[in-house]
PDB file of N, CA and C in Angstrom:
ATOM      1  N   UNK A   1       0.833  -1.173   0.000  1.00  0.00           N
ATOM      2  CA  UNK A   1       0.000   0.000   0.000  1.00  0.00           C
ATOM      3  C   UNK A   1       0.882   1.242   0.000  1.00  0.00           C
ATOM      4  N   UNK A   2       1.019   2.145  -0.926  1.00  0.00           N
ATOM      5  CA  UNK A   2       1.503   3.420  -1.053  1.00  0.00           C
ATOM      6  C   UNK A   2       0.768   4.512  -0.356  1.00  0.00           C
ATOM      7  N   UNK A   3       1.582   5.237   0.657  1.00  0.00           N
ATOM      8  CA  UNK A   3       1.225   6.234   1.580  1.00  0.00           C
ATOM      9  C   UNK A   3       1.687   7.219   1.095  1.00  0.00           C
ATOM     10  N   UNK A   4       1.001   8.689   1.134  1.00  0.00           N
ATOM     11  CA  UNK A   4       1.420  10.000   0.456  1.00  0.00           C
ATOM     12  C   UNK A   4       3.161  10.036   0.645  1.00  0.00           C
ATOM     13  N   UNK A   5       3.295   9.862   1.500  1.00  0.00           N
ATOM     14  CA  UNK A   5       5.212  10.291   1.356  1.00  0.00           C
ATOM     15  C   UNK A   5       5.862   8.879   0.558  1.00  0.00           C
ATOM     16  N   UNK A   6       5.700   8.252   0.048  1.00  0.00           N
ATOM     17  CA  UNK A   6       6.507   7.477  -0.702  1.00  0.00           C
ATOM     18  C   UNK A   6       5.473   7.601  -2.360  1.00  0.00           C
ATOM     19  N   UNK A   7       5.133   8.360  -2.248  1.00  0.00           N
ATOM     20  CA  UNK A   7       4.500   8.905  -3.423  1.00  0.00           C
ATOM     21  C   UNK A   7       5.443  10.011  -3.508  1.00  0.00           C
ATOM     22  N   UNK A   8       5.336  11.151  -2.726  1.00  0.00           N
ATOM     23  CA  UNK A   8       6.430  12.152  -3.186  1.00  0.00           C
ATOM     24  C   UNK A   8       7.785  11.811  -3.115  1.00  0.00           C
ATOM     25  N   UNK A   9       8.574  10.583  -2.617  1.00  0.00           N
ATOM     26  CA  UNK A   9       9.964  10.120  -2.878  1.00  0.00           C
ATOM     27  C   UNK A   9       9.948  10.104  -4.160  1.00  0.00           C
ATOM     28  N   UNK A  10       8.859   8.854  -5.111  1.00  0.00           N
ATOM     29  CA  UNK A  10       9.339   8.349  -6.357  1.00  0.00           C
ATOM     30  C   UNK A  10       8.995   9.680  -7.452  1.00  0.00           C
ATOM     31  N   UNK A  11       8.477  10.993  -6.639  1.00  0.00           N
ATOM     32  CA  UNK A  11       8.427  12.123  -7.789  1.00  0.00           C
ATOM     33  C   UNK A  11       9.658  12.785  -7.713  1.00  0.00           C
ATOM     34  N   UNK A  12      10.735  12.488  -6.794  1.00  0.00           N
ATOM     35  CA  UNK A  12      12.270  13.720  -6.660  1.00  0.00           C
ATOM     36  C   UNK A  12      12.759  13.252  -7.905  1.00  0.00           C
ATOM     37  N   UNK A  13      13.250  13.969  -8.707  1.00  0.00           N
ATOM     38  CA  UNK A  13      14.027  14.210  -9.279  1.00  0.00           C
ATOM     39  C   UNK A  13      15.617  14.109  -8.612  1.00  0.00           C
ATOM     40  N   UNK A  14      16.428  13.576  -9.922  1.00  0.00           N
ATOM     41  CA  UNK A  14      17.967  13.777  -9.625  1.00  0.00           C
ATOM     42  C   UNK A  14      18.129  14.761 -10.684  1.00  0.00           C
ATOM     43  N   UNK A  15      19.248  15.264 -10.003  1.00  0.00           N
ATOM     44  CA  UNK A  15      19.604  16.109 -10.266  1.00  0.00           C
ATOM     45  C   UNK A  15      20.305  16.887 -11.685  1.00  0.00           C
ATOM     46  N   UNK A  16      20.465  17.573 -12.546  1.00  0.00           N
ATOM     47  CA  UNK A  16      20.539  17.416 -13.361  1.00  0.00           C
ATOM     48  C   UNK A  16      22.158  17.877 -13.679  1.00  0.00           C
ATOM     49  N   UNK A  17      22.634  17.510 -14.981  1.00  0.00           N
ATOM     50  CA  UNK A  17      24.312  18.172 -15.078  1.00  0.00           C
ATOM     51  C   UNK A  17      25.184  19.318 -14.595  1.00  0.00           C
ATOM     52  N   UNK A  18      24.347  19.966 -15.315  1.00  0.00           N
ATOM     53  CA  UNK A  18      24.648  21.607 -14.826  1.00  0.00           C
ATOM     54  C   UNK A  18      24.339  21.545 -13.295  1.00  0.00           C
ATOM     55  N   UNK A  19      23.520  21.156 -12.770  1.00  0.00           N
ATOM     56  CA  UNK A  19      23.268  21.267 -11.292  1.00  0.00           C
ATOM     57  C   UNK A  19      24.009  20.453 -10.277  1.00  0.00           C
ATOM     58  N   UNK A  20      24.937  19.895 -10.913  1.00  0.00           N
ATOM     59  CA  UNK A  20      25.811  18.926 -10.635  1.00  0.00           C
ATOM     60  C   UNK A  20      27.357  19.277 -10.393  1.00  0.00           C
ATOM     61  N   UNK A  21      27.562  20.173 -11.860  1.00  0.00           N
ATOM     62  CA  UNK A  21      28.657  20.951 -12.179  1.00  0.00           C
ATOM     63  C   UNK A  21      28.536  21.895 -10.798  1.00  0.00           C
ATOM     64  N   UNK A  22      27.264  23.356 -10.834  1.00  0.00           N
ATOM     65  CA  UNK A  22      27.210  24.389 -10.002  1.00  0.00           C
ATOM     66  C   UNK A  22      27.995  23.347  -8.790  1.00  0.00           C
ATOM     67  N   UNK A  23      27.275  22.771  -8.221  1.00  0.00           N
ATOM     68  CA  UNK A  23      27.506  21.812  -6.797  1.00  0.00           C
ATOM     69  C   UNK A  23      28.976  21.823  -6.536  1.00  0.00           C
ATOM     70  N   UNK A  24      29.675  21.312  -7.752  1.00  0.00           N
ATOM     71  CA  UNK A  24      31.034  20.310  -7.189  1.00  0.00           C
ATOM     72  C   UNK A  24      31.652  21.873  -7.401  1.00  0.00           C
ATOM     73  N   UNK A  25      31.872  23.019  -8.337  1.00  0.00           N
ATOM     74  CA  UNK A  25      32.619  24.261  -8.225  1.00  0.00           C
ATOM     75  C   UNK A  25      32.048  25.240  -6.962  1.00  0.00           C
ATOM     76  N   UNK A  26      31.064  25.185  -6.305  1.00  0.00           N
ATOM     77  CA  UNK A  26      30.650  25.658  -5.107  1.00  0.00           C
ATOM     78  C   UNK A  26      31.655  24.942  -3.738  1.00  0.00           C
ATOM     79  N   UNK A  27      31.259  23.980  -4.226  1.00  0.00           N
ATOM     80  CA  UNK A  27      31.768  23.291  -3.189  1.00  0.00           C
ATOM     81  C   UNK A  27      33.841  23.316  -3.102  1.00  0.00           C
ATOM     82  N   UNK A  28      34.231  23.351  -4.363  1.00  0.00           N
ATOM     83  CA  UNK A  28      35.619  23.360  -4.858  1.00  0.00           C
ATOM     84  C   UNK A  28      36.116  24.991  -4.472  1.00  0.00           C
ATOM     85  N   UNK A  29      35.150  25.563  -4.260  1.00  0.00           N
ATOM     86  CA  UNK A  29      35.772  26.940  -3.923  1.00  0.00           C
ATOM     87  C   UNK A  29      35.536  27.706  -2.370  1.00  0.00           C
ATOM     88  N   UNK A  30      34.592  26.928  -1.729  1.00  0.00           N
ATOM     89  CA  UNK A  30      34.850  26.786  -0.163  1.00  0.00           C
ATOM     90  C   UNK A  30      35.367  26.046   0.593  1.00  0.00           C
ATOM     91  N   UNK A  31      35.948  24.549  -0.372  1.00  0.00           N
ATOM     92  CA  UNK A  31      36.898  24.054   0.356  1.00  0.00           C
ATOM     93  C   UNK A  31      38.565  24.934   0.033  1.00  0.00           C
ATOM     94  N   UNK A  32      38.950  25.939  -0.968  1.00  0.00           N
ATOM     95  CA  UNK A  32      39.711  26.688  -0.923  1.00  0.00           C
ATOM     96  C   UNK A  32      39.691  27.577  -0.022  1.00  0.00           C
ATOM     97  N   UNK A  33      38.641  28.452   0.665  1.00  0.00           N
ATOM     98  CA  UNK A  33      38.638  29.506   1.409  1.00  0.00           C
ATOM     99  C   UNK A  33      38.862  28.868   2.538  1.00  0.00           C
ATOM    100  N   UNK A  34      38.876  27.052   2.946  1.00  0.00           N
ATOM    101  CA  UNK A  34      39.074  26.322   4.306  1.00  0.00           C
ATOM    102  C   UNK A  34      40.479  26.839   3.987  1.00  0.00           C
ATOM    103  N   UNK A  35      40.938  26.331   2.717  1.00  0.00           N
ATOM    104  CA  UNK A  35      42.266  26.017   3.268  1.00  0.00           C
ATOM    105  C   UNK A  35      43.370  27.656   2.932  1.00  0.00           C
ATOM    106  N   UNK A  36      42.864  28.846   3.072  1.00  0.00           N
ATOM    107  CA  UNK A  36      43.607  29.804   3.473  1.00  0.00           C
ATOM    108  C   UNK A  36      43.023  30.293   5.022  1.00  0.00           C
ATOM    109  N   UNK A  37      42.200  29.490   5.630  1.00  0.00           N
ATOM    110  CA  UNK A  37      41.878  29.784   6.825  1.00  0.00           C
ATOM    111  C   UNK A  37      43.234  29.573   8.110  1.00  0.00           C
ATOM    112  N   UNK A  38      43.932  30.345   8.540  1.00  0.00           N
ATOM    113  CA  UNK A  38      44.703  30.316   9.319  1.00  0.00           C
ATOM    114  C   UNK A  38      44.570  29.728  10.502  1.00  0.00           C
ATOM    115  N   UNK A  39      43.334  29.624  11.127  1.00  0.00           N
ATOM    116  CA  UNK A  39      42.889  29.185  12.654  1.00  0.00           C
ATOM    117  C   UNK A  39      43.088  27.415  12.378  1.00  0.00           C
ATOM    118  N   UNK A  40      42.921  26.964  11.451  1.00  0.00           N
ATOM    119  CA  UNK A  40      43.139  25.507  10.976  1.00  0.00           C
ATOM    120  C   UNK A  40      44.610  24.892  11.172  1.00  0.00           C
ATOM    121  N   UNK A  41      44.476  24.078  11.637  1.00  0.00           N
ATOM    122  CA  UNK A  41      45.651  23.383  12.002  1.00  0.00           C
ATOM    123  C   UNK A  41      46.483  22.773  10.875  1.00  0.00           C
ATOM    124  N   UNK A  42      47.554  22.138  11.155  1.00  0.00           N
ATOM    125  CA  UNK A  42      47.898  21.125   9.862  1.00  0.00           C
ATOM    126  C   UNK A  42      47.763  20.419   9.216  1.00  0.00           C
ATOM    127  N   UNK A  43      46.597  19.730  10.096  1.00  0.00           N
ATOM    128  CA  UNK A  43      46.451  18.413  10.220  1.00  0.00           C
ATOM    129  C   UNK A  43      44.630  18.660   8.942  1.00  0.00           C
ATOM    130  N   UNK A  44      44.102  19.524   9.796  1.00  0.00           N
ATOM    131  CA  UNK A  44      42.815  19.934   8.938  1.00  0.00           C
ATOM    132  C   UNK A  44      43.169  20.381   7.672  1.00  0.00           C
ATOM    133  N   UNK A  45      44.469  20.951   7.712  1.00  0.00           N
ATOM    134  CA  UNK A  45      44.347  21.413   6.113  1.00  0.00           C
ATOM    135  C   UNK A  45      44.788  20.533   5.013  1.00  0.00           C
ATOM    136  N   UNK A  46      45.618  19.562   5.701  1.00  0.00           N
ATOM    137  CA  UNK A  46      46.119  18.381   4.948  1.00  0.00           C
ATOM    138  C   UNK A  46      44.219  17.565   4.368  1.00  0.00           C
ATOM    139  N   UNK A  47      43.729  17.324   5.731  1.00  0.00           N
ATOM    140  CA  UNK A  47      42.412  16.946   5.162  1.00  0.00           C
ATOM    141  C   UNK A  47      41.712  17.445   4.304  1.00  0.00           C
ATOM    142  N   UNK A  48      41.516  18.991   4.129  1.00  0.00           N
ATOM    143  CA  UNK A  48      40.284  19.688   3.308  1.00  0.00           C
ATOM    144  C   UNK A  48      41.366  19.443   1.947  1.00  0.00           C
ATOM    145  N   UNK A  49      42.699  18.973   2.039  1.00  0.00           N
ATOM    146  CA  UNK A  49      43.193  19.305   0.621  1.00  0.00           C
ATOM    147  C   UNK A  49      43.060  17.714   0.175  1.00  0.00           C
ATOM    148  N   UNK A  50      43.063  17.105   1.182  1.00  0.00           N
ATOM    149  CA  UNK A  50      42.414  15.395   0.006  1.00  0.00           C
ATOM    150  C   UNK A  50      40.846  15.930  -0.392  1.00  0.00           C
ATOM    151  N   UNK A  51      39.986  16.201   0.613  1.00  0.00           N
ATOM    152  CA  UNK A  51      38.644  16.534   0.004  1.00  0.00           C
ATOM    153  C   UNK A  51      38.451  17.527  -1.302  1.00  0.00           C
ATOM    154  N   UNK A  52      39.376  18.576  -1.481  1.00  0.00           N
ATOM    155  CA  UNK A  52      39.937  18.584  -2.557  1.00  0.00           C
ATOM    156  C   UNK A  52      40.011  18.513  -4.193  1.00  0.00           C
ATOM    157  N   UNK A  53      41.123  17.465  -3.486  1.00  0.00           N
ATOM    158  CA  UNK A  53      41.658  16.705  -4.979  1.00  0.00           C
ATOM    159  C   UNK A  53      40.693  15.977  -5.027  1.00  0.00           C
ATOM    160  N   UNK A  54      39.685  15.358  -4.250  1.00  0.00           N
ATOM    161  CA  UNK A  54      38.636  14.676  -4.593  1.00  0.00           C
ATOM    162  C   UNK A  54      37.716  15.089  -5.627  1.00  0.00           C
ATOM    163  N   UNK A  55      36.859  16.407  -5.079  1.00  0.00           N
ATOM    164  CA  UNK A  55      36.149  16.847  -5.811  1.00  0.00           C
ATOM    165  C   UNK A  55      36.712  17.596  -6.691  1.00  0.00           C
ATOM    166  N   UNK A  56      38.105  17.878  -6.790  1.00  0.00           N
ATOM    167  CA  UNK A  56      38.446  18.272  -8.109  1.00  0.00           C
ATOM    168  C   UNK A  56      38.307  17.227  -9.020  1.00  0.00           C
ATOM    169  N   UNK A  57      38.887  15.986  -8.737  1.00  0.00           N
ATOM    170  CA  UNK A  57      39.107  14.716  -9.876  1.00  0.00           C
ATOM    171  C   UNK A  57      37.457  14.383  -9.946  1.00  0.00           C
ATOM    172  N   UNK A  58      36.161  14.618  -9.036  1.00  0.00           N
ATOM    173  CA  UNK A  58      34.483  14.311  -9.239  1.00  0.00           C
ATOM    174  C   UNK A  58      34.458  15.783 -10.768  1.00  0.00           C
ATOM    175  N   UNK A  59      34.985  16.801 -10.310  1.00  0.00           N
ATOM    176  CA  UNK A  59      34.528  17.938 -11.804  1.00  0.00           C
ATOM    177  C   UNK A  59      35.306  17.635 -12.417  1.00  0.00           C
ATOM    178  N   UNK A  60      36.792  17.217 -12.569  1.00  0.00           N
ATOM    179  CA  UNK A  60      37.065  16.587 -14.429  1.00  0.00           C
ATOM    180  C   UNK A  60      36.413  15.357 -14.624  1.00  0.00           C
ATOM    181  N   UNK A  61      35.804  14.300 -14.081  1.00  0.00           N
ATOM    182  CA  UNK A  61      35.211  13.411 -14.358  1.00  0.00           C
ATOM    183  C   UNK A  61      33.558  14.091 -14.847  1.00  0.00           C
ATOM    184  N   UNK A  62      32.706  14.596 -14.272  1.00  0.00           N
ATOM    185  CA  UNK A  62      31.619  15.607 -14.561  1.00  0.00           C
ATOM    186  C   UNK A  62      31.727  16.395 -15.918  1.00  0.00           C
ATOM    187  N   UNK A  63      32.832  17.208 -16.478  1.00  0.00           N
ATOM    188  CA  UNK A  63      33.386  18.160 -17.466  1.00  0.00           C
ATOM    189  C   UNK A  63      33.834  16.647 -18.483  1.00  0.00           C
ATOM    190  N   UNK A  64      34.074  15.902 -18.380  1.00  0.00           N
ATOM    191  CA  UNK A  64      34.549  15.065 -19.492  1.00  0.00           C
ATOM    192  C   UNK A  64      33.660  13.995 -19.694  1.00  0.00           C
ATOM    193  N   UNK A  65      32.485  13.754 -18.939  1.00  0.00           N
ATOM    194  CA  UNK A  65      31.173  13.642 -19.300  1.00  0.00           C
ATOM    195  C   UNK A  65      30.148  14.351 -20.410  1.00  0.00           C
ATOM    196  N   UNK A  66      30.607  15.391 -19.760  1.00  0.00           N
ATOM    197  CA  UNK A  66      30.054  16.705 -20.810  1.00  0.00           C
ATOM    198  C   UNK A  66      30.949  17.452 -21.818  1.00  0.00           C
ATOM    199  N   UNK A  67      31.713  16.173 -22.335  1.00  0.00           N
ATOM    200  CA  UNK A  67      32.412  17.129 -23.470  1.00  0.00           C
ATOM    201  C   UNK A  67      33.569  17.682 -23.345  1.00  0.00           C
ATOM    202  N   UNK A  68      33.720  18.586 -22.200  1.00  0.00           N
ATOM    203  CA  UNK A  68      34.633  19.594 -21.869  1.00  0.00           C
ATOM    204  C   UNK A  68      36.304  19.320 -21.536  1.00  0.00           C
ATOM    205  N   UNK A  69      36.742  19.950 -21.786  1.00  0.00           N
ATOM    206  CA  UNK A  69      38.426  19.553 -21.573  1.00  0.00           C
ATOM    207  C   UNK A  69      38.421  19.995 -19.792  1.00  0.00           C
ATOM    208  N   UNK A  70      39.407  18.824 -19.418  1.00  0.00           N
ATOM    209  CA  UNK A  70      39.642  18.837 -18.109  1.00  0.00           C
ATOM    210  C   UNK A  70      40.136  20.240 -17.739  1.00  0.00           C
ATOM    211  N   UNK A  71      39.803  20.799 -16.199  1.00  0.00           N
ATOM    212  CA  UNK A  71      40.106  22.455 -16.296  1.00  0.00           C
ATOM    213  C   UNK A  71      41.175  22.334 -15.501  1.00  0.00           C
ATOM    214  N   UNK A  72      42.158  20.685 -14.972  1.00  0.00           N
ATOM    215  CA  UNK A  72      42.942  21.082 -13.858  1.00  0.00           C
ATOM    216  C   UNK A  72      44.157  20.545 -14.553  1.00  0.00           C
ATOM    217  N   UNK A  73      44.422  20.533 -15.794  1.00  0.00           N
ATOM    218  CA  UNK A  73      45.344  19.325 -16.740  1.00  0.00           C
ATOM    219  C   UNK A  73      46.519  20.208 -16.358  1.00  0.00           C
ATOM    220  N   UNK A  74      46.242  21.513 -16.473  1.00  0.00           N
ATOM    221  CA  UNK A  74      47.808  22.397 -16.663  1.00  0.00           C
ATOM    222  C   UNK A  74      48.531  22.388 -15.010  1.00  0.00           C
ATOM    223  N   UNK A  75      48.301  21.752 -13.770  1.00  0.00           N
ATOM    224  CA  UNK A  75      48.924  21.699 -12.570  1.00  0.00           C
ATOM    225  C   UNK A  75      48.929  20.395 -12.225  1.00  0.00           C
ATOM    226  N   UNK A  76      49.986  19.999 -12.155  1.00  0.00           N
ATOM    227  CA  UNK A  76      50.321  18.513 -11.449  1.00  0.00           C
ATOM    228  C   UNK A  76      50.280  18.585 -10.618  1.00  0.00           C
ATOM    229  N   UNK A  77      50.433  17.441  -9.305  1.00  0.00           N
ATOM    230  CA  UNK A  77      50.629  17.189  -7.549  1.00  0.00           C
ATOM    231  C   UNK A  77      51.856  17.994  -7.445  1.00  0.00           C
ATOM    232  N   UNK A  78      52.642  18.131  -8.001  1.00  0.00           N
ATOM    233  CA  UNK A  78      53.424  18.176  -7.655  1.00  0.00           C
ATOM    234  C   UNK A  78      53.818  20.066  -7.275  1.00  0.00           C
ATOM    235  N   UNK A  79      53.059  20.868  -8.748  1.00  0.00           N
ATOM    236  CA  UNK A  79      53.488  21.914  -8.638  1.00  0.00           C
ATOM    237  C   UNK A  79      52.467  22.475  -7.952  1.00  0.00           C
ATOM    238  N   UNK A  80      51.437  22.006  -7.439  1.00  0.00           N
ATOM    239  CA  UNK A  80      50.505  22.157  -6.634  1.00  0.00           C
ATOM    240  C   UNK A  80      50.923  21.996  -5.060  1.00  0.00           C
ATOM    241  N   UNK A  81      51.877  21.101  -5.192  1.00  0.00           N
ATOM    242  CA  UNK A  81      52.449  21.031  -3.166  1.00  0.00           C
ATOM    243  C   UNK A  81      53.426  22.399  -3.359  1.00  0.00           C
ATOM    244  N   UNK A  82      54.255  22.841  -4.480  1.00  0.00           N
ATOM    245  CA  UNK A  82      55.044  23.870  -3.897  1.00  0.00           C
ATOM    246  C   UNK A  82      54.006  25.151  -3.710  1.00  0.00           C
ATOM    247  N   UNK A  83      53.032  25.036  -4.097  1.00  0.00           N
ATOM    248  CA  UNK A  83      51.824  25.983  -3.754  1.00  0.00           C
ATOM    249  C   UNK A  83      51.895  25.913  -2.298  1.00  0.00           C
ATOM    250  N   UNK A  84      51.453  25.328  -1.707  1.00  0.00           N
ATOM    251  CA  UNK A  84      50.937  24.844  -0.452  1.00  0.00           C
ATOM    252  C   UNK A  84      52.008  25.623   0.383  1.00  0.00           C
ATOM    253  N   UNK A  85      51.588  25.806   1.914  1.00  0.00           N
ATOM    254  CA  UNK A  85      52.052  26.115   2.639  1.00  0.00           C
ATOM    255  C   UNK A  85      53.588  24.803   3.229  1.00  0.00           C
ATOM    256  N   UNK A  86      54.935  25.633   3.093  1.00  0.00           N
ATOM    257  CA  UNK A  86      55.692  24.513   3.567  1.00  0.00           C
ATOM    258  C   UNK A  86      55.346  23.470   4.668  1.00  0.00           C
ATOM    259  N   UNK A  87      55.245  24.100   5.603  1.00  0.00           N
ATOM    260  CA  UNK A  87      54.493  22.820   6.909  1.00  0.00           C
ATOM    261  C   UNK A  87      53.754  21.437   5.910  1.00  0.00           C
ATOM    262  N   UNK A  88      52.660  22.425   5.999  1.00  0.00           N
ATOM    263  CA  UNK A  88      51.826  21.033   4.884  1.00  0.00           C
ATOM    264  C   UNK A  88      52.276  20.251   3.595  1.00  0.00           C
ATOM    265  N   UNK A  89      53.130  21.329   3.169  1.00  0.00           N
ATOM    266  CA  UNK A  89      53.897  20.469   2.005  1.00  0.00           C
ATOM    267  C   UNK A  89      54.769  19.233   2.764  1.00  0.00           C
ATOM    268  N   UNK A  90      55.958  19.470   3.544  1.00  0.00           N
ATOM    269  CA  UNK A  90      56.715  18.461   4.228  1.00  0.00           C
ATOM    270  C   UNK A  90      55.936  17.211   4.725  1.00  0.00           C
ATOM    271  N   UNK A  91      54.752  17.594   5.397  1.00  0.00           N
ATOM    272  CA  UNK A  91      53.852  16.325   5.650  1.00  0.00           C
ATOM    273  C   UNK A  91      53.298  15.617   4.473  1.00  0.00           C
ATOM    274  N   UNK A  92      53.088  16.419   3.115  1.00  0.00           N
ATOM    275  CA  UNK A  92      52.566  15.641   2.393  1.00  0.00           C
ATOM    276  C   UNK A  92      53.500  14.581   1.860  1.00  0.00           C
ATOM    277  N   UNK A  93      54.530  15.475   1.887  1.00  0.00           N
ATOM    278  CA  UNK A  93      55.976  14.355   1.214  1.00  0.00           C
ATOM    279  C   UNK A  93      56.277  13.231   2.498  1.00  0.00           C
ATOM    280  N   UNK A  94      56.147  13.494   3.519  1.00  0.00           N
ATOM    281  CA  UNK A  94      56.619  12.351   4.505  1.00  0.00           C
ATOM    282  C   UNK A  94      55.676  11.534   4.228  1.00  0.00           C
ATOM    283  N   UNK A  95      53.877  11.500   4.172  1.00  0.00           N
ATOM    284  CA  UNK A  95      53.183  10.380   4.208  1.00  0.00           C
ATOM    285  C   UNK A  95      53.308   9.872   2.667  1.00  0.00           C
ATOM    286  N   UNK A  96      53.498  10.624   1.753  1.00  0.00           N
ATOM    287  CA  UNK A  96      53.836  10.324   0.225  1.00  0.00           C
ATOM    288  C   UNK A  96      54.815   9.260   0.623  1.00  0.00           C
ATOM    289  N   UNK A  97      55.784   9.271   0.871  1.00  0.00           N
ATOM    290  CA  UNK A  97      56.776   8.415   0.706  1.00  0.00           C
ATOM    291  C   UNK A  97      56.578   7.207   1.796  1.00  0.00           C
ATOM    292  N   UNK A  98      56.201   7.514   3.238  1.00  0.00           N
ATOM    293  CA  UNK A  98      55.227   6.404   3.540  1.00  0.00           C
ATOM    294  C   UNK A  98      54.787   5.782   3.004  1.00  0.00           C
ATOM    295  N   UNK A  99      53.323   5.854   2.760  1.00  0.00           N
ATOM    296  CA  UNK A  99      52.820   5.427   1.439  1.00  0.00           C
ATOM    297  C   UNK A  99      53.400   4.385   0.573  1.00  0.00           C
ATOM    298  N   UNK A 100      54.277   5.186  -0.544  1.00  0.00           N
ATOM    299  CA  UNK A 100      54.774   4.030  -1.399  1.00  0.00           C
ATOM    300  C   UNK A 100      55.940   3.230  -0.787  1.00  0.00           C
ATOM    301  N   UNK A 101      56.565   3.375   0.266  1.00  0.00           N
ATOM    302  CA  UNK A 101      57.163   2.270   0.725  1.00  0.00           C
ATOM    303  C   UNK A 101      56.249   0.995   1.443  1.00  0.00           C
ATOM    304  N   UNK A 102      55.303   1.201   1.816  1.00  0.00           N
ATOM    305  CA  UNK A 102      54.081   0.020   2.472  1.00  0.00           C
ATOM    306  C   UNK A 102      53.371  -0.497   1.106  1.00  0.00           C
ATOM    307  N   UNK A 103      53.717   0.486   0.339  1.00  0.00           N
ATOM    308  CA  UNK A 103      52.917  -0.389  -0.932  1.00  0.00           C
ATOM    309  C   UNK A 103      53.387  -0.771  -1.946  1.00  0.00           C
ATOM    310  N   UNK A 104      54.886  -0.883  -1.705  1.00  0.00           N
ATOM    311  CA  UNK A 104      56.367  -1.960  -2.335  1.00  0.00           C
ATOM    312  C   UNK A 104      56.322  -2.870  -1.549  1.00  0.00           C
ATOM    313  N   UNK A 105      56.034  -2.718  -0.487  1.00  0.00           N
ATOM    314  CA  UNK A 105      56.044  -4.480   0.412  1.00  0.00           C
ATOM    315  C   UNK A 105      54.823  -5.478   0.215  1.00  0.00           C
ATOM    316  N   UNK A 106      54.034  -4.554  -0.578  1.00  0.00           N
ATOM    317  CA  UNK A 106      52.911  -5.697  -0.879  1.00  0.00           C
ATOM    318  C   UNK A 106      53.172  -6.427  -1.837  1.00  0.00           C
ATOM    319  N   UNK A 107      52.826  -7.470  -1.732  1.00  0.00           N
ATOM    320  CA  UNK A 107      52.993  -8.865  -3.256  1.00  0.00           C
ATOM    321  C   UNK A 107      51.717  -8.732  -3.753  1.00  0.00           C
ATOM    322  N   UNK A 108      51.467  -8.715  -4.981  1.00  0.00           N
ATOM    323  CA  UNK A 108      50.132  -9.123  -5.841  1.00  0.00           C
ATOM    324  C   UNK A 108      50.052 -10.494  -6.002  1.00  0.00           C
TER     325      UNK A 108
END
């Protein structure tokens, strides 16, 4: 038996491209204003910058759905950490290299 609110579930709509796009560059440009926030620790800014590269790599995946040339092709990781504040850069390189040493000891 269908009750009024699972009647208005199967009418929501998803969401549409463009409304998808707005989302992930809204969102891509207040996780930037986190990370010139000074009161933030190291540790938080290391985090908001994986969340990030996340939703940066969700809008070139979104933009190359739709056609569009990727908008982040011209900056690598790399010239992107000398961006970064040194503190946070040094941590990124210590767990970087962490990282791929634990994942040379793995066997496939």
């Amino acid at each position: 038996m269908e009750t009024p609110d699972s009647k208005e579930k199967q009418q929501k709509q998803t969401p549409t491209h463009e409304a998808l796009l707005q989302t992930e560059w809204a969102t891509i440009k207040q996780l930037e204003r986190m990370l010139s926030d000074p009161e933030l620790t190291v540790k938080e800014k290391t985090n908001v910058a994986s969340v990030l590269a996340f939703h940066a790599n969700t809008l070139n995946k979104l933009l190359s759905q739709n056609g569009q040339k990727d908008q982040f092709d011209e900056l690598n990781l790399g010239d992107y950490v000398r961006d970064v504040e040194p503190r946070i850069a040094r941590h990124f390189r210590r767990d970087f290299k962490i990282w791929k040493r634990t994942l040379s000891y793995r066997r496939y």
